[in-house]
Protein backbone atom coordinates (compact mmCIF):
# COMPACT_ATOMS: atom_id res chain seq x y z
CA UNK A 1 23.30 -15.37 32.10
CA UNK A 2 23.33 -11.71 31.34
CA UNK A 3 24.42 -12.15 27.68
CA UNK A 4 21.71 -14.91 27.09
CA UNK A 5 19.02 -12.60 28.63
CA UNK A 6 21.07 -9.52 26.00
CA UNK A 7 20.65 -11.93 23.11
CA UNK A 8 16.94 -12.65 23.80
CA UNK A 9 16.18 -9.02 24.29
CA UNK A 10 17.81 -8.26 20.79
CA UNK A 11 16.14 -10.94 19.01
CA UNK A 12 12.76 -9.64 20.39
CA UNK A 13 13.33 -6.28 19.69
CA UNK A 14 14.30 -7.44 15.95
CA UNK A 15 11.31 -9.37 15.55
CA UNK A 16 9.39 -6.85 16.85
CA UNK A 17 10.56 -3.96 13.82
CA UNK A 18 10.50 -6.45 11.22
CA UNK A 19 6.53 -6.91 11.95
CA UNK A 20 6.47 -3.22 12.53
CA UNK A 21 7.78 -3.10 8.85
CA UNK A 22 10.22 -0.44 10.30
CA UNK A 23 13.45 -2.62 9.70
CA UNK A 24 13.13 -3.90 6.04
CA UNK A 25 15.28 -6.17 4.48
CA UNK A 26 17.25 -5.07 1.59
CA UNK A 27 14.89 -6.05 -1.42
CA UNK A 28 16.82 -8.49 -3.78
CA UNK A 29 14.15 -8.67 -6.93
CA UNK A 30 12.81 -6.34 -8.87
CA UNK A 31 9.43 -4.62 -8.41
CA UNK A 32 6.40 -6.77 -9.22
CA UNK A 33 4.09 -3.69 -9.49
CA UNK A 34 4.76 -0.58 -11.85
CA UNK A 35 2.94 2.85 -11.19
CA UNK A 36 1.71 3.97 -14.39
CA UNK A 37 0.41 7.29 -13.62
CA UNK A 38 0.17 9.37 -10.79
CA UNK A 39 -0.65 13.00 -9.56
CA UNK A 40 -2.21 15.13 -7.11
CA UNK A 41 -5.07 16.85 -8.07
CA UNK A 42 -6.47 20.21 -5.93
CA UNK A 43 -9.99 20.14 -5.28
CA UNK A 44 -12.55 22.51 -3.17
CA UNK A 45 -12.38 19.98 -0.14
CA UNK A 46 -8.79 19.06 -0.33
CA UNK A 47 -6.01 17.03 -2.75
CA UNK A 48 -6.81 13.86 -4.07
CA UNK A 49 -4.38 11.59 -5.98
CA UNK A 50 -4.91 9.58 -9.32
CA UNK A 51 -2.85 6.84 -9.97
CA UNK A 52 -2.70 3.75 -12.49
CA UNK A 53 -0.76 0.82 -10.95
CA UNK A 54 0.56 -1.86 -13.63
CA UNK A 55 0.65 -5.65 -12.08
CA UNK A 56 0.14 -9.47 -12.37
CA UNK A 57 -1.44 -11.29 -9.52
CA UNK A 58 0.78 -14.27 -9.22
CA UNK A 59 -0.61 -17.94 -9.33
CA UNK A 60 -0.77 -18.32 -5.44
CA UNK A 61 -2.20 -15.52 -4.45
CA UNK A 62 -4.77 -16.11 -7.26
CA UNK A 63 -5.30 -19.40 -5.76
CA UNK A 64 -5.85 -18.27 -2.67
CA UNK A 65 -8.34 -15.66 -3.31
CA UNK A 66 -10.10 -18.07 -5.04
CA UNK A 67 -10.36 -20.48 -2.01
CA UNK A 68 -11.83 -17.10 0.12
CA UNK A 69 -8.54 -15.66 1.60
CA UNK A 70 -9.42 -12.15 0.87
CA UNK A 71 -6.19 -9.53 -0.50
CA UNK A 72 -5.88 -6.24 0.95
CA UNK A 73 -4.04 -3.53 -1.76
CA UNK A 74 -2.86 -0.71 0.08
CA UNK A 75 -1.17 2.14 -1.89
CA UNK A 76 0.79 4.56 1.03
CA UNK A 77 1.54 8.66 0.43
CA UNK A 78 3.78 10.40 2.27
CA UNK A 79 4.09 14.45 1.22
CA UNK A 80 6.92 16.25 2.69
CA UNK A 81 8.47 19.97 1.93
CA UNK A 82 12.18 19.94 1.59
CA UNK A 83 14.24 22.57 3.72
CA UNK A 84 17.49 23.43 3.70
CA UNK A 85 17.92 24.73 7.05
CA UNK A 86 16.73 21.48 8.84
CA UNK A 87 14.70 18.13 8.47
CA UNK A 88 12.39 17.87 5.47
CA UNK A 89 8.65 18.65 7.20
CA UNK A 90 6.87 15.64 6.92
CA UNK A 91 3.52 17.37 5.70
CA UNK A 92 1.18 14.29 5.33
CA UNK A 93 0.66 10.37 5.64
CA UNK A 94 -1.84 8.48 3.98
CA UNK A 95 -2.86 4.95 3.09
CA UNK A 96 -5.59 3.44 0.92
CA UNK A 97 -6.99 0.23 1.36
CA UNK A 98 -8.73 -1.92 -1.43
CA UNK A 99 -10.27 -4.91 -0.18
CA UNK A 100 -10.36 -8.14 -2.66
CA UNK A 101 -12.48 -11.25 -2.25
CA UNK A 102 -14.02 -14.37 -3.62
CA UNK A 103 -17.40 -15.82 -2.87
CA UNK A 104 -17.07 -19.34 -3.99
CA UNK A 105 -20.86 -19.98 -3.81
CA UNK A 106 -21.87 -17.08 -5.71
CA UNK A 107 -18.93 -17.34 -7.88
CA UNK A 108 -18.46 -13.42 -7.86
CA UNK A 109 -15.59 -11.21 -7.12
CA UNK A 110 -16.05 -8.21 -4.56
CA UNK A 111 -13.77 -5.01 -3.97
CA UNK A 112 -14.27 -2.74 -2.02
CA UNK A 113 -12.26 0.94 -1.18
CA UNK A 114 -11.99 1.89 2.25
CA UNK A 115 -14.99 4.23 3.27
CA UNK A 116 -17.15 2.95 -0.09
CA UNK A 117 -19.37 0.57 -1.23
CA UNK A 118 -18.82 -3.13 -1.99
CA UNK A 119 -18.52 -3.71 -6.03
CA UNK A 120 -19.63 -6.95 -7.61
CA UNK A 121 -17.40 -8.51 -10.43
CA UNK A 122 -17.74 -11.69 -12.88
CA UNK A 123 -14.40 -12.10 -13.26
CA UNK A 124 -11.15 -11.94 -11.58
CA UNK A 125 -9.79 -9.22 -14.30
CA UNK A 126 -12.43 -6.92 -14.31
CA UNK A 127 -12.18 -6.54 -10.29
CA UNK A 128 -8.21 -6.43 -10.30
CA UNK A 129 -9.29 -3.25 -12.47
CA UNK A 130 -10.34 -1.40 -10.02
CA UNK A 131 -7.07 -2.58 -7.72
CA UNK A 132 -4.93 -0.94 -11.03
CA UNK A 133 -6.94 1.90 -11.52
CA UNK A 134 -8.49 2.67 -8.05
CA UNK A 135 -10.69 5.89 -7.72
CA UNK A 136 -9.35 9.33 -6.67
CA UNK A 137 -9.15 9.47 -3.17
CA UNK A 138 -8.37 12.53 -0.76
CA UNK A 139 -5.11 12.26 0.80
CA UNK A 140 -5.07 15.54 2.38
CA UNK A 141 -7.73 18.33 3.82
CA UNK A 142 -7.25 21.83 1.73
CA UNK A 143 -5.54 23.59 4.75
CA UNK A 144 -3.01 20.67 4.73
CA UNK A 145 -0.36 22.44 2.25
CA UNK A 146 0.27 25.71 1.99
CA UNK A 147 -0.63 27.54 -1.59
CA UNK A 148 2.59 28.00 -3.65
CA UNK A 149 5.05 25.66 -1.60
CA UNK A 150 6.98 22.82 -3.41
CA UNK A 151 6.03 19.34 -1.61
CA UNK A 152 7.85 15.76 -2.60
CA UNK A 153 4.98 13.15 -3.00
CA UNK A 154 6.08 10.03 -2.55
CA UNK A 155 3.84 6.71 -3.18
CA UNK A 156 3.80 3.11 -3.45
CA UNK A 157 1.68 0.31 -3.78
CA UNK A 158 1.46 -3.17 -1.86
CA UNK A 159 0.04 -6.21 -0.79
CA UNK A 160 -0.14 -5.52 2.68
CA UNK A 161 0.03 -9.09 4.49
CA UNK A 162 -0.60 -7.96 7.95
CA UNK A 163 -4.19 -7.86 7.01
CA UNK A 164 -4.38 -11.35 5.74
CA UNK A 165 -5.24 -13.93 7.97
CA UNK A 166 -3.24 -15.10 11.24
CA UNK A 167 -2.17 -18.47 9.58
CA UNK A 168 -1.62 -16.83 6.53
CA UNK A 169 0.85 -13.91 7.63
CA UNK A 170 3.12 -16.47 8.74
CA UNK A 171 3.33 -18.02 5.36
CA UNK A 172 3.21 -14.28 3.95
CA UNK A 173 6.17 -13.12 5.77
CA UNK A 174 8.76 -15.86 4.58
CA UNK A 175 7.23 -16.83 1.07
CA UNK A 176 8.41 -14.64 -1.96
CA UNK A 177 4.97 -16.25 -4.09
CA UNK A 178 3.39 -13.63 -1.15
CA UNK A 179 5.26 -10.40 -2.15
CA UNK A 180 3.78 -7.67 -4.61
CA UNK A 181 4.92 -4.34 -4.41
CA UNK A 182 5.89 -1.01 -6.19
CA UNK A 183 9.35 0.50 -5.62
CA UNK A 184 8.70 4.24 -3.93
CA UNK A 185 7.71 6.73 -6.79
CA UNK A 186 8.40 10.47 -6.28
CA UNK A 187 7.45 13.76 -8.06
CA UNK A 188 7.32 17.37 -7.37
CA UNK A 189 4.08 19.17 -6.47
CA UNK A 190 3.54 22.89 -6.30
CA UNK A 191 0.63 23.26 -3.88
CA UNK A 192 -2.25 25.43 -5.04
């Protein structure tokens, strides 16, 4: 009895990571997204990183954006300062979350950055253009780094399922069609 309630408690804690995305499985294919370009740029109000992502949208989640299941991109920065004497110093965490949708009556694409307005599009390839070349957005106030310290920036970009739909997570999570992703990309930043 105590081993069946041991096994239950493991597989709920398991399932519970895996949805946390804080147990991954070991990735067996090769990176459907390629970042282009990226860099932090210091600005009066705080840094702000460019990026150019490089990607296909593959034929069912094309499909399904066309039937109104909307696609969240969401490209993640973490910034941390290496130190010798103990744990790196995990400096900052961002995300950035490009909303992409279909209306099938109006027969018009819509994306839309978190915190800005909604853009119209005619086609599918000029609003996956703003997915591969979103704008500069502020990942981190100007008293967030200190001025001449070396920071590792580390990014990626992703489909993140766990904003799709309910029923459609559940397809998401155990359907490969569903995955599109960047390996992590680092780079060295002297803060200014």
């Amino acid at each position: 009895m105590t081993s069946r309630l041991l096994q239950i408690a493991i597989r709920f804690f398991l399932t519970a990571m895996l949805s946390a995305g804080l147990l991954a499985a070991p990735s067996l294919h090769a990176a459907e997204v390629t970042i282009e370009q990226s860099q932090l740029e210091a600005t009066d109000d705080g840094y702000r990183l460019a990026s150019v992502f490089s990607f296909e949208l593959k034929r069912v989640l094309e499909d399904a954006l066309n039937r109104g299941v909307p696609l969240y991109f969401t490209t993640d920065v973490e910034i941390t300062r290496p130190r010798w004497y103990w744990f790196d110093e995990n400096a900052v965490r961002a995300s950035h979350t490009i909303r992409l949708s279909y209306n099938v009556l109006t027969r018009q694409y819509y994306a839309a950055a978190a915190g800005s307005l909604r853009q119209t599009f005619a086609s599918l390839e000029d609003a996956l253009s703003l997915v591969r070349r979103p704008p500069r957005w502020q990942v981190a106030d100007r008293d967030a780094l200190k001025p001449g310290a070396t920071y590792q920036v580390s990014l990626r970009m992703r489909l993140d399922v766990t904003q799709l739909p309910k029923p459609f997570q559940v397809n998401a999570m155990n359907d490969s069609d569903w995955r599109l992703s960047s390996d992590w990309r680092t780079f060295t930043y002297k803060a200014e």
